[in-house]
N, C-alpha and C. Protein backbone atom coordinates (compact mmCIF):
# COMPACT_ATOMS: atom_id res chain seq x y z
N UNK A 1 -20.91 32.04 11.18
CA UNK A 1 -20.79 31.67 9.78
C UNK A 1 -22.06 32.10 9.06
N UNK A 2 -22.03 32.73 7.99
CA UNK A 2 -22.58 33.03 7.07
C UNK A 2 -23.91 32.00 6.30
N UNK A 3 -25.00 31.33 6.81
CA UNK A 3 -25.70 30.53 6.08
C UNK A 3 -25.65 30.43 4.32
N UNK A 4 -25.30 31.41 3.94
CA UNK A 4 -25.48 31.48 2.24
C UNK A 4 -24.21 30.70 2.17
N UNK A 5 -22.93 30.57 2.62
CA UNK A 5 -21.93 29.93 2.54
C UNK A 5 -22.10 28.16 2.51
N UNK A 6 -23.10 27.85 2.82
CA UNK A 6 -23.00 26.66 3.29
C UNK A 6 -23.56 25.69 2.10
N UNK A 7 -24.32 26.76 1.55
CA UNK A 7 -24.93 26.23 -0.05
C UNK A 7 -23.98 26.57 -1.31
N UNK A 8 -23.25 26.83 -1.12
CA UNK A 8 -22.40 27.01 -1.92
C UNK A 8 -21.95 25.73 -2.76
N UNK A 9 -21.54 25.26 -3.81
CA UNK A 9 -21.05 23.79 -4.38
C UNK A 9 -19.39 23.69 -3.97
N UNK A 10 -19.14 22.79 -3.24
CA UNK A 10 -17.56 22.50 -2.89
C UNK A 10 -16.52 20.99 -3.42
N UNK A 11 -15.91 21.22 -4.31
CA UNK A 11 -15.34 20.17 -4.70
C UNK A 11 -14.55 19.45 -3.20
N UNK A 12 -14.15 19.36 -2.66
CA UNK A 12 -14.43 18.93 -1.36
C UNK A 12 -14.71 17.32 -0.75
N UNK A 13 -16.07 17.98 -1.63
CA UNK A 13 -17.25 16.48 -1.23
C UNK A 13 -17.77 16.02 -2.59
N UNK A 14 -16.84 16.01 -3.74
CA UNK A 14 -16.69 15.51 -5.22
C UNK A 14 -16.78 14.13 -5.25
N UNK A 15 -17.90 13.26 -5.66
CA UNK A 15 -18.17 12.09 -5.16
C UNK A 15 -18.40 11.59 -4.16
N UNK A 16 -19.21 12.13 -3.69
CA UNK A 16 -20.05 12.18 -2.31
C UNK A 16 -21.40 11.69 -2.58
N UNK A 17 -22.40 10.48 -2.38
CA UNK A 17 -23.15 10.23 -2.69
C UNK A 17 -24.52 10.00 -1.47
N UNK A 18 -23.77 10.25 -0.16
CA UNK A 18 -24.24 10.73 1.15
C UNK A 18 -24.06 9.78 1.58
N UNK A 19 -23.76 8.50 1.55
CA UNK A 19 -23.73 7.50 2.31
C UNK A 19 -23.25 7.85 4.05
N UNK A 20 -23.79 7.65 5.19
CA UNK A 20 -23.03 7.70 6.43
C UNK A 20 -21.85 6.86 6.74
N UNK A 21 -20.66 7.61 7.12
CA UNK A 21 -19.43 6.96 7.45
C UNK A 21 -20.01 5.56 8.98
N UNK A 22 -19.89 4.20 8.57
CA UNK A 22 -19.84 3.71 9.39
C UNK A 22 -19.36 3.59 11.18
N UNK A 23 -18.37 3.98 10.99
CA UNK A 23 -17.24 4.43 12.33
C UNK A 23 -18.01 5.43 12.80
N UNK A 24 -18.82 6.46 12.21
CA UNK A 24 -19.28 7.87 13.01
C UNK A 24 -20.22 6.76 13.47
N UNK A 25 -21.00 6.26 12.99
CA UNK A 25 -22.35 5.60 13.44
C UNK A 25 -22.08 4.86 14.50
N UNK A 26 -21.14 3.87 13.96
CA UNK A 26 -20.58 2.74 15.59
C UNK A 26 -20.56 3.83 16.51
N UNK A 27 -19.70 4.52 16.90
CA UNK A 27 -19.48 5.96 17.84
C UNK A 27 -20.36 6.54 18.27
N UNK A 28 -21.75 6.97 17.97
CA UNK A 28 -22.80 7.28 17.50
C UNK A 28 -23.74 6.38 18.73
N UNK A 29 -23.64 5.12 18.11
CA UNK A 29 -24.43 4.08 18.86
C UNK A 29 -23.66 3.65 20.20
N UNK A 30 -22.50 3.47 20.58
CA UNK A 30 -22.29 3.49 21.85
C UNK A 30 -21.72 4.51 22.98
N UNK A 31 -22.26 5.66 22.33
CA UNK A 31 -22.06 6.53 23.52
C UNK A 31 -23.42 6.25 24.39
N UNK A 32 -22.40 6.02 25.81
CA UNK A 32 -23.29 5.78 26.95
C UNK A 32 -22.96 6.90 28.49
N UNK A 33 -22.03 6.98 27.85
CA UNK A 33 -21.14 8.11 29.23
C UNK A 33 -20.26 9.13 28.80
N UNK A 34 -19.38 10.07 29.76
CA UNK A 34 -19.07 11.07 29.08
C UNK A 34 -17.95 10.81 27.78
N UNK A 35 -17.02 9.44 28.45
CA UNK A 35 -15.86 8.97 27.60
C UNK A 35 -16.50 8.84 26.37
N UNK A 36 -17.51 7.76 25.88
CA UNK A 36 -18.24 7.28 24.74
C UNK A 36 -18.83 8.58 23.64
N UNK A 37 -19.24 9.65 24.78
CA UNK A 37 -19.86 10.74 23.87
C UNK A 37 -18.18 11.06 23.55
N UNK A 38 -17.24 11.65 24.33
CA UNK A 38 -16.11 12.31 23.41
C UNK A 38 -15.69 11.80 22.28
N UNK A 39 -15.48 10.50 22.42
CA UNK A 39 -14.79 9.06 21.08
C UNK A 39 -16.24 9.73 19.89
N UNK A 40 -17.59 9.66 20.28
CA UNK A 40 -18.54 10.09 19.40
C UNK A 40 -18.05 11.26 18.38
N UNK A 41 -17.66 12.40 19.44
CA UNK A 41 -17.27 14.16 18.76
C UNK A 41 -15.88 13.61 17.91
N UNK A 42 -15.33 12.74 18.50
CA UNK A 42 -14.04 12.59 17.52
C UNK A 42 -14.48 11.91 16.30
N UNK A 43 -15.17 10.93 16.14
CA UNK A 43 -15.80 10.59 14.86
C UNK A 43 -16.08 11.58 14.06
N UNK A 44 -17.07 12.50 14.81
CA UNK A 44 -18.13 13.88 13.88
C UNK A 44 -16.81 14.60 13.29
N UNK A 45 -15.83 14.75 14.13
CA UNK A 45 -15.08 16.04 13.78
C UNK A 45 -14.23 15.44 12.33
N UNK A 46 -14.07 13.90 11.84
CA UNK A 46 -13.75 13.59 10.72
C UNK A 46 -14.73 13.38 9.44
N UNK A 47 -16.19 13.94 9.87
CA UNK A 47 -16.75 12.99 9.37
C UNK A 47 -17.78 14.31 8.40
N UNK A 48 -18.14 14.18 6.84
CA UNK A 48 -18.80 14.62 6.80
C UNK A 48 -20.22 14.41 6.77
N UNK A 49 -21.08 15.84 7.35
CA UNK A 49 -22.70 15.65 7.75
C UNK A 49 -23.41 16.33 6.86
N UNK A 50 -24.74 16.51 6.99
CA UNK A 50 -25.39 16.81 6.31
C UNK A 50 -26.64 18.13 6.40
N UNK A 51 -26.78 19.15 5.98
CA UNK A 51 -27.09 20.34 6.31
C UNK A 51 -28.68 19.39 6.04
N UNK A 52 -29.98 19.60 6.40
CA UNK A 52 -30.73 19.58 5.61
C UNK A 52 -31.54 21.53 5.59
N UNK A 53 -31.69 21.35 4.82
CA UNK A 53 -32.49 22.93 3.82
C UNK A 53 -33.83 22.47 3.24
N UNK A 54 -34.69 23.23 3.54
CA UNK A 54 -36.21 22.92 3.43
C UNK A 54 -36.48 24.41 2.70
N UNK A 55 -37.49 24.42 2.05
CA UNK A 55 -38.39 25.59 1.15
C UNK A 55 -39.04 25.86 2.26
N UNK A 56 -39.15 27.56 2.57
CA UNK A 56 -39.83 28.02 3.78
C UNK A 56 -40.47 29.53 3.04
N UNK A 57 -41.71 30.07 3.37
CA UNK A 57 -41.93 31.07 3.07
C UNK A 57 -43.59 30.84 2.42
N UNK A 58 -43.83 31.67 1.11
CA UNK A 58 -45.15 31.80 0.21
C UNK A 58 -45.17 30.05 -0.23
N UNK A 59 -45.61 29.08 0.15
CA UNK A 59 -45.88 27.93 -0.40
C UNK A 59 -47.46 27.70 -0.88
N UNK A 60 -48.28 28.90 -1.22
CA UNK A 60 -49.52 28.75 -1.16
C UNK A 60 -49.76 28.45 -2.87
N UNK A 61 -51.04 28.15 -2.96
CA UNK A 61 -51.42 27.59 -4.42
C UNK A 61 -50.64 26.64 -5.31
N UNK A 62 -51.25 26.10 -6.30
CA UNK A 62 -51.27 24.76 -6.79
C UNK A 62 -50.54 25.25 -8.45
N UNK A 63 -50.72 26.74 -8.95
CA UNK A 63 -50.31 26.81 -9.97
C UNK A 63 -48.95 27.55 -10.12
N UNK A 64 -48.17 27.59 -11.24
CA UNK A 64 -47.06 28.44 -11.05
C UNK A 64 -47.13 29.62 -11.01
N UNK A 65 -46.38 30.75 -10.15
CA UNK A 65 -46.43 31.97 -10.09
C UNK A 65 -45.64 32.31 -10.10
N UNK A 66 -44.95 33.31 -10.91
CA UNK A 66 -43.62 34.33 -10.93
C UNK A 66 -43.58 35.39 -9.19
N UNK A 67 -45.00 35.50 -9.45
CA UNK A 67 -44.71 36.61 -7.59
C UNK A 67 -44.88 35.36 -6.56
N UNK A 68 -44.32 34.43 -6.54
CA UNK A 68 -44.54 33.37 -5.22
C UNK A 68 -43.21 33.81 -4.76
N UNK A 69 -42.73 33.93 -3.70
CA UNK A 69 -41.54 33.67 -2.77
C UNK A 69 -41.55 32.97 -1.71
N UNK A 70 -40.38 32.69 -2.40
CA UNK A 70 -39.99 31.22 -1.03
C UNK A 70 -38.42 31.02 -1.11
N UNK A 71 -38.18 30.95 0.27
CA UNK A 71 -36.43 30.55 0.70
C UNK A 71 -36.23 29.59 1.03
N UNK A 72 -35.13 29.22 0.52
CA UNK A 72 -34.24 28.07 1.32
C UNK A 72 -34.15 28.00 2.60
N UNK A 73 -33.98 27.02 3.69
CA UNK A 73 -33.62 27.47 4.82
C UNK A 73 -33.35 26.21 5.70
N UNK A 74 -32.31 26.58 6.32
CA UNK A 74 -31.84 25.51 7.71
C UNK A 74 -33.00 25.25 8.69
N UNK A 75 -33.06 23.99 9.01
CA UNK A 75 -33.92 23.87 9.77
C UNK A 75 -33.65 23.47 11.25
N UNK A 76 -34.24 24.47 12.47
CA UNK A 76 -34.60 24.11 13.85
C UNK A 76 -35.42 23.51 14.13
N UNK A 77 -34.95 22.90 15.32
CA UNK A 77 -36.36 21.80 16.21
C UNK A 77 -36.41 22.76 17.21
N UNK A 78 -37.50 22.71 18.16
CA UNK A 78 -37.66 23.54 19.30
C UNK A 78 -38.31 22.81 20.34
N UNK A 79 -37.91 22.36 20.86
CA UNK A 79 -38.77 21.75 22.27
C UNK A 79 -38.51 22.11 23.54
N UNK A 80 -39.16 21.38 24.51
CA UNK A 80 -38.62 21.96 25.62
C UNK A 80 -37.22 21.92 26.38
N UNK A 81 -36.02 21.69 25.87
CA UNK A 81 -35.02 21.72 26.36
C UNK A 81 -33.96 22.86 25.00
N UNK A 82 -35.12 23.22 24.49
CA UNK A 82 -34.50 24.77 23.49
C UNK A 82 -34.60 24.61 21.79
N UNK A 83 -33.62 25.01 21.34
CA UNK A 83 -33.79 25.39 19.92
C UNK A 83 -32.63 24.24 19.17
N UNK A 84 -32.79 23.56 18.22
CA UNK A 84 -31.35 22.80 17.97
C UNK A 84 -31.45 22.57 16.55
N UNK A 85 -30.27 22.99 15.66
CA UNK A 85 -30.02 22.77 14.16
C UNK A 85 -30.01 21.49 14.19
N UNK A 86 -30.63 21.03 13.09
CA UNK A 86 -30.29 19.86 12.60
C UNK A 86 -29.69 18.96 11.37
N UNK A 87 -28.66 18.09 12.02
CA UNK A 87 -27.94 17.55 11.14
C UNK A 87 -28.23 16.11 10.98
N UNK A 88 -27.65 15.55 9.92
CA UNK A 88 -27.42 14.26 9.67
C UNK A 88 -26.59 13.45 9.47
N UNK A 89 -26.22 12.40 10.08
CA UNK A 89 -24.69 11.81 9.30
C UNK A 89 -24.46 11.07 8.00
N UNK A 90 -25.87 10.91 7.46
CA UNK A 90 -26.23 10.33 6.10
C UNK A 90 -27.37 10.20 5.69
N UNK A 91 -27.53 10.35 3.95
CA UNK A 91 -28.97 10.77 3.34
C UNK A 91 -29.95 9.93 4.30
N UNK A 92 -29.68 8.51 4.66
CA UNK A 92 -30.85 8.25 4.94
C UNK A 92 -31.05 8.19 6.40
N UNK A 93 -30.41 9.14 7.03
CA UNK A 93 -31.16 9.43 8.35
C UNK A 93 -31.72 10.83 8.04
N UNK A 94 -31.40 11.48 6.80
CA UNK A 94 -32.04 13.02 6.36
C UNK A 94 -33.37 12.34 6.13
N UNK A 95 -33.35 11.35 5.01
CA UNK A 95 -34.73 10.79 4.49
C UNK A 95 -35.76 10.42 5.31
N UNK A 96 -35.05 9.64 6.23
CA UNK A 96 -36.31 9.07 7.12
C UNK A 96 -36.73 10.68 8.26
N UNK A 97 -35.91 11.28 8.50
CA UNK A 97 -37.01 12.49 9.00
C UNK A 97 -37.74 13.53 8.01
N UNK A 98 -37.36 13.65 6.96
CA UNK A 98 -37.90 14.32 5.61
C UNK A 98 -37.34 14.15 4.52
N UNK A 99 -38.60 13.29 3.75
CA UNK A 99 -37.71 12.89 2.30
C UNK A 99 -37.71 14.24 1.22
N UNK A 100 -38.18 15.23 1.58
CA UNK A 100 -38.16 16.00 0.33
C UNK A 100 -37.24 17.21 0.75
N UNK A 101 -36.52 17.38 1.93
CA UNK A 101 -35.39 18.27 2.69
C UNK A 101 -34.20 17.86 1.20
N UNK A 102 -33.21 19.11 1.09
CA UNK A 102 -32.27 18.76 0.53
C UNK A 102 -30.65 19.07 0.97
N UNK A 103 -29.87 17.83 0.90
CA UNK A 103 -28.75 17.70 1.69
C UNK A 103 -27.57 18.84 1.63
N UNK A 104 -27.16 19.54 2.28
CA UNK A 104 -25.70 20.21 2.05
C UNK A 104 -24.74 19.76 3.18
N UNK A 105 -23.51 19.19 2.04
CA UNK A 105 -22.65 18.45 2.70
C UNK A 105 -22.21 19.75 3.86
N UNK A 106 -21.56 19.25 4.92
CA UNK A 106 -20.83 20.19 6.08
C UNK A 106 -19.76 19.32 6.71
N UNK A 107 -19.15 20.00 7.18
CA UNK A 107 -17.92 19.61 8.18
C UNK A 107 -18.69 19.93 9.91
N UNK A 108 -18.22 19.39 10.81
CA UNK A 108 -18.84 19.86 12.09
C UNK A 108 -18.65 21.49 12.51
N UNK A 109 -17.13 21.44 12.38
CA UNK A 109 -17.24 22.77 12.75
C UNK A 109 -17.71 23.92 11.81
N UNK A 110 -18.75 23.94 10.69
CA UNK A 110 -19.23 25.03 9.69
C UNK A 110 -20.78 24.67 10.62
N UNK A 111 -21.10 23.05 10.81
CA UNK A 111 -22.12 23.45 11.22
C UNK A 111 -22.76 23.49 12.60
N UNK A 112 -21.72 24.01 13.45
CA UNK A 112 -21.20 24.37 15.33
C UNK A 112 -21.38 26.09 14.50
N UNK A 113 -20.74 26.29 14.25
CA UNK A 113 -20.45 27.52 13.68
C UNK A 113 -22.11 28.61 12.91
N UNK A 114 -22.81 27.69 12.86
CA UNK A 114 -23.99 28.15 12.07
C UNK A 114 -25.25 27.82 13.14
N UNK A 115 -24.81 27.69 14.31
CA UNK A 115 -25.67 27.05 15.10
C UNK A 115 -26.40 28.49 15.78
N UNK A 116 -25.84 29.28 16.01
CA UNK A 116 -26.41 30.63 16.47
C UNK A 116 -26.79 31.58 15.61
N UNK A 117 -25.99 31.61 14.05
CA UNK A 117 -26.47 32.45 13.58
C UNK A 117 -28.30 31.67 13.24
N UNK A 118 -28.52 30.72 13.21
CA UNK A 118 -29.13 30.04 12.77
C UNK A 118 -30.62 29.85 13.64
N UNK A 119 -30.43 30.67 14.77
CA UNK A 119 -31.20 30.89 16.14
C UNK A 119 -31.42 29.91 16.76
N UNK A 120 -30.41 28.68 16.82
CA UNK A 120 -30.55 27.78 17.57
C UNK A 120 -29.39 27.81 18.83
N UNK A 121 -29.42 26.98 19.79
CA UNK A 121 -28.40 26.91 21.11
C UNK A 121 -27.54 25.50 20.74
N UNK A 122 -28.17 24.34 20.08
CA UNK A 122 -27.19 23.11 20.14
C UNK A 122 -27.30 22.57 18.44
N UNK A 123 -26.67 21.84 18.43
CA UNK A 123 -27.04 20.89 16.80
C UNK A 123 -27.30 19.36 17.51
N UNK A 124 -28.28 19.16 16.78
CA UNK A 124 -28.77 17.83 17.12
C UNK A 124 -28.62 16.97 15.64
N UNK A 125 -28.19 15.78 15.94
CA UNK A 125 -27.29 15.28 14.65
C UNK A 125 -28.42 13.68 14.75
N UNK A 126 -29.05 13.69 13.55
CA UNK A 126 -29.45 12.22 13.45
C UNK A 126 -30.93 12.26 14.24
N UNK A 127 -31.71 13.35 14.32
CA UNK A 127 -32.87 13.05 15.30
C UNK A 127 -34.08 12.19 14.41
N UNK A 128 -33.85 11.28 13.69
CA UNK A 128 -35.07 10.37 13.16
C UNK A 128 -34.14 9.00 13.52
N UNK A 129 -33.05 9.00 13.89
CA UNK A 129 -32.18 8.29 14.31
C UNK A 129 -31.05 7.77 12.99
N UNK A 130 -30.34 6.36 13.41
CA UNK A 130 -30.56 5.67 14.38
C UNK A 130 -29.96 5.98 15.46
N UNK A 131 -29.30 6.80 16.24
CA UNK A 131 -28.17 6.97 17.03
C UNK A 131 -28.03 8.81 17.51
N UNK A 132 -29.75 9.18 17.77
CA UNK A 132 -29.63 10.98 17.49
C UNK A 132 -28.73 11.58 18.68
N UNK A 133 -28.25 12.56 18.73
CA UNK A 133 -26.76 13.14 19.48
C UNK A 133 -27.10 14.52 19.90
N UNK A 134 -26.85 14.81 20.49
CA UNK A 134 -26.96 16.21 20.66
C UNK A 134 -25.50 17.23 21.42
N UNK A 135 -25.25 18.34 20.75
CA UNK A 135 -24.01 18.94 21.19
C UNK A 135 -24.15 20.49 21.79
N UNK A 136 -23.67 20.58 22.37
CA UNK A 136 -24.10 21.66 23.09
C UNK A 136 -23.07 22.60 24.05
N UNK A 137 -23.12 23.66 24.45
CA UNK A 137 -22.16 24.41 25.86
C UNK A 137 -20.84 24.25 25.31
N UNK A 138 -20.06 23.97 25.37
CA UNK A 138 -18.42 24.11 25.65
C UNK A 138 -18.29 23.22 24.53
N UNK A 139 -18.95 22.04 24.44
CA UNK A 139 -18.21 21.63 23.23
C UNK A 139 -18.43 21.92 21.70
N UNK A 140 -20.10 22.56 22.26
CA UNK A 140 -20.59 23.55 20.56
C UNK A 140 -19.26 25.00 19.93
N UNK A 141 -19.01 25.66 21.41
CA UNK A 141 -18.16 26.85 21.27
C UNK A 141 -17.11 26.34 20.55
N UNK A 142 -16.15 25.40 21.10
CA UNK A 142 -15.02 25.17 20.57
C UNK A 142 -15.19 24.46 19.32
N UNK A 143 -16.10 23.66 19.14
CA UNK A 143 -15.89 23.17 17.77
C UNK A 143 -16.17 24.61 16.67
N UNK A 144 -17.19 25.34 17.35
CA UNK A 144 -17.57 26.19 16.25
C UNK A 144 -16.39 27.22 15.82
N UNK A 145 -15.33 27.41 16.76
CA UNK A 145 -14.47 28.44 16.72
C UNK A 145 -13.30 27.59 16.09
N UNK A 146 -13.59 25.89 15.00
CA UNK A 146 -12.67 25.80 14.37
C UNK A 146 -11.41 24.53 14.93
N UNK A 147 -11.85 24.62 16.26
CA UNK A 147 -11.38 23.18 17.11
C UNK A 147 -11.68 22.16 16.84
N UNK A 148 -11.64 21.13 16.62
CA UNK A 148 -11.59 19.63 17.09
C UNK A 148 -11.18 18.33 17.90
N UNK A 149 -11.50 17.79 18.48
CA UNK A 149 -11.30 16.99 19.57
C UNK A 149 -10.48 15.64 18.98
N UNK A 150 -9.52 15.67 19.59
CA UNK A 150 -9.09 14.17 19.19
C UNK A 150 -8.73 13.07 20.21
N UNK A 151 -8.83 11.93 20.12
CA UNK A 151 -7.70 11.10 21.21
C UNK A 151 -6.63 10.48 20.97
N UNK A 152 -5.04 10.81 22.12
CA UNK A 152 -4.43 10.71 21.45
C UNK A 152 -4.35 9.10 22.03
N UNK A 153 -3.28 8.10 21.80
CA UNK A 153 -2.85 6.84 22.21
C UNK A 153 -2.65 6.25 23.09
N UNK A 154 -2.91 7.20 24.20
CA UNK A 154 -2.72 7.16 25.73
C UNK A 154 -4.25 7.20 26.30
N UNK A 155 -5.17 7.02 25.00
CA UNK A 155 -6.72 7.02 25.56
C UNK A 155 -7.54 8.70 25.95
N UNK A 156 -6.19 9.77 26.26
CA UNK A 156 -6.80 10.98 26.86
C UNK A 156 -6.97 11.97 25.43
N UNK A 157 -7.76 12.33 26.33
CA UNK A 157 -8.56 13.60 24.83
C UNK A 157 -7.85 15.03 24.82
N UNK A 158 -7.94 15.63 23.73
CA UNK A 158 -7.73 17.42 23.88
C UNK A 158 -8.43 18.08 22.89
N UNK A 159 -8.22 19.36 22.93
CA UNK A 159 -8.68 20.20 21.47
C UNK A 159 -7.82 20.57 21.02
N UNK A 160 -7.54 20.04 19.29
CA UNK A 160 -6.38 20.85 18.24
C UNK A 160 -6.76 21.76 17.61
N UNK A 161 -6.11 22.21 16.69
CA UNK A 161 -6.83 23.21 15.65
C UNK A 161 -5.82 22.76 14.53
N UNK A 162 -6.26 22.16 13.38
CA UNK A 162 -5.34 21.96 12.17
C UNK A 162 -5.22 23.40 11.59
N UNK A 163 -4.08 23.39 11.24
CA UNK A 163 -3.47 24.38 10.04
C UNK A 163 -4.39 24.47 8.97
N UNK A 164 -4.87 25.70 8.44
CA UNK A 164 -5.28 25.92 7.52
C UNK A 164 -4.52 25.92 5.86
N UNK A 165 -5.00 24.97 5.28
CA UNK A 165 -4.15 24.45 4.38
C UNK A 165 -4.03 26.00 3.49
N UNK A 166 -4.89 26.75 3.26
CA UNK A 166 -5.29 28.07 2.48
C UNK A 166 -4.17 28.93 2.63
N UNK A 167 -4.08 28.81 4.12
CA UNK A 167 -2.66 30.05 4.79
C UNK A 167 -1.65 29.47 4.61
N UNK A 168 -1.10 27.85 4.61
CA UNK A 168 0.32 27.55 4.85
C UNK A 168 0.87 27.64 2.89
N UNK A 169 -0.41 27.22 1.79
CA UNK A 169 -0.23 27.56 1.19
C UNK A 169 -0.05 29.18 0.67
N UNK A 170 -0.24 30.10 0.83
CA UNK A 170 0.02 31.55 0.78
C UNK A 170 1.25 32.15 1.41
N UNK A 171 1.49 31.36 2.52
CA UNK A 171 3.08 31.83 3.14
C UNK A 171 4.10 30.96 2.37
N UNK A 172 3.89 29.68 1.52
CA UNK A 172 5.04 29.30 0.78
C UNK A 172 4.96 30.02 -0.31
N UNK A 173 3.86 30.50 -0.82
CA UNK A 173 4.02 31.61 -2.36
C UNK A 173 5.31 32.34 -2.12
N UNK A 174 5.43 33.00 -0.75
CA UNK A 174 6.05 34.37 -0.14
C UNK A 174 7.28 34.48 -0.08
């Protein structure tokens, strides 16, 4: 996925004031094993997160300058277990790791999907907390390629892919 896409303004998230969806958070906070993390990805995959974008580049001097440049930009963590985008599930887990970062709403899979172009390997969701997550290998691929995980009533999990509302509308034009 295209990073310039992600800043884009989307009616979408039209009265969106960032608050974190509760339910992602419960989900969030009791993953303890592999079951708990999946019920977690099924939360994320309804839930919208939060890009944060930081000013990166010429930040030097105190006065205004027409030749200063500086970009927008997604931000990686890097430690020793690799490179990881970071997300949020609400302003104020963006705030408490940087209050002056600015939010772009996302869906999971735009930001699974932006995770490589982005030179990272995983997305790490919530790392100032309360509840930070990390996604990675098989379940980064498939979400990024547009999948989502659900459970159905019988407790067992799978990956769907919803219909793209864009296409089913264009084949009833036809």
């Amino acid at each position: 996925m295209d990073l310039r896409t992600l800043a884009q303004p989307s009616s979408r998230f039209a009265g969106d004031h960032g608050e974190a969806d509760p339910l992602t958070r419960e989900a969030l906070a009791r993953v303890e094993d592999p079951t708990s993390y999946i019920r977690a990805l099924v939360a994320l995959c309804s839930s919208r997160l939060l890009l944060p974008i930081v000013a990166s580049g010429d930040d030097g001097g105190t006065e205004p300058d027409p030749d200063r440049q500086a970009e927008m930009a997604a931000v990686t963590l890097t430690d020793e277990s690799g490179s990881h985008l970071l997300a949020f599930t609400g302003i104020d887990s963006l705030r408490a790791w940087q209050a002056s970062a600015r939010p772009v709403p996302c869906l999971l899979d735009e930001l699974c999907a932006t995770v490589g172009p982005a030179g990272a390997g995983a997305l790490l969701i919530d790392v100032a907390g309360p509840h930070p997550l990390v996604i990675s290998g098989e379940a980064l691929e498939f979400l990024a390629s547009g999948m989502a995980v659900v459970e159905f009533e019988d407790g067992e999990f799978g990956w769907v892919r919803y219909a793209d509302d864009r296409a089913e509308d264009e084949s009833s034009k036809g």
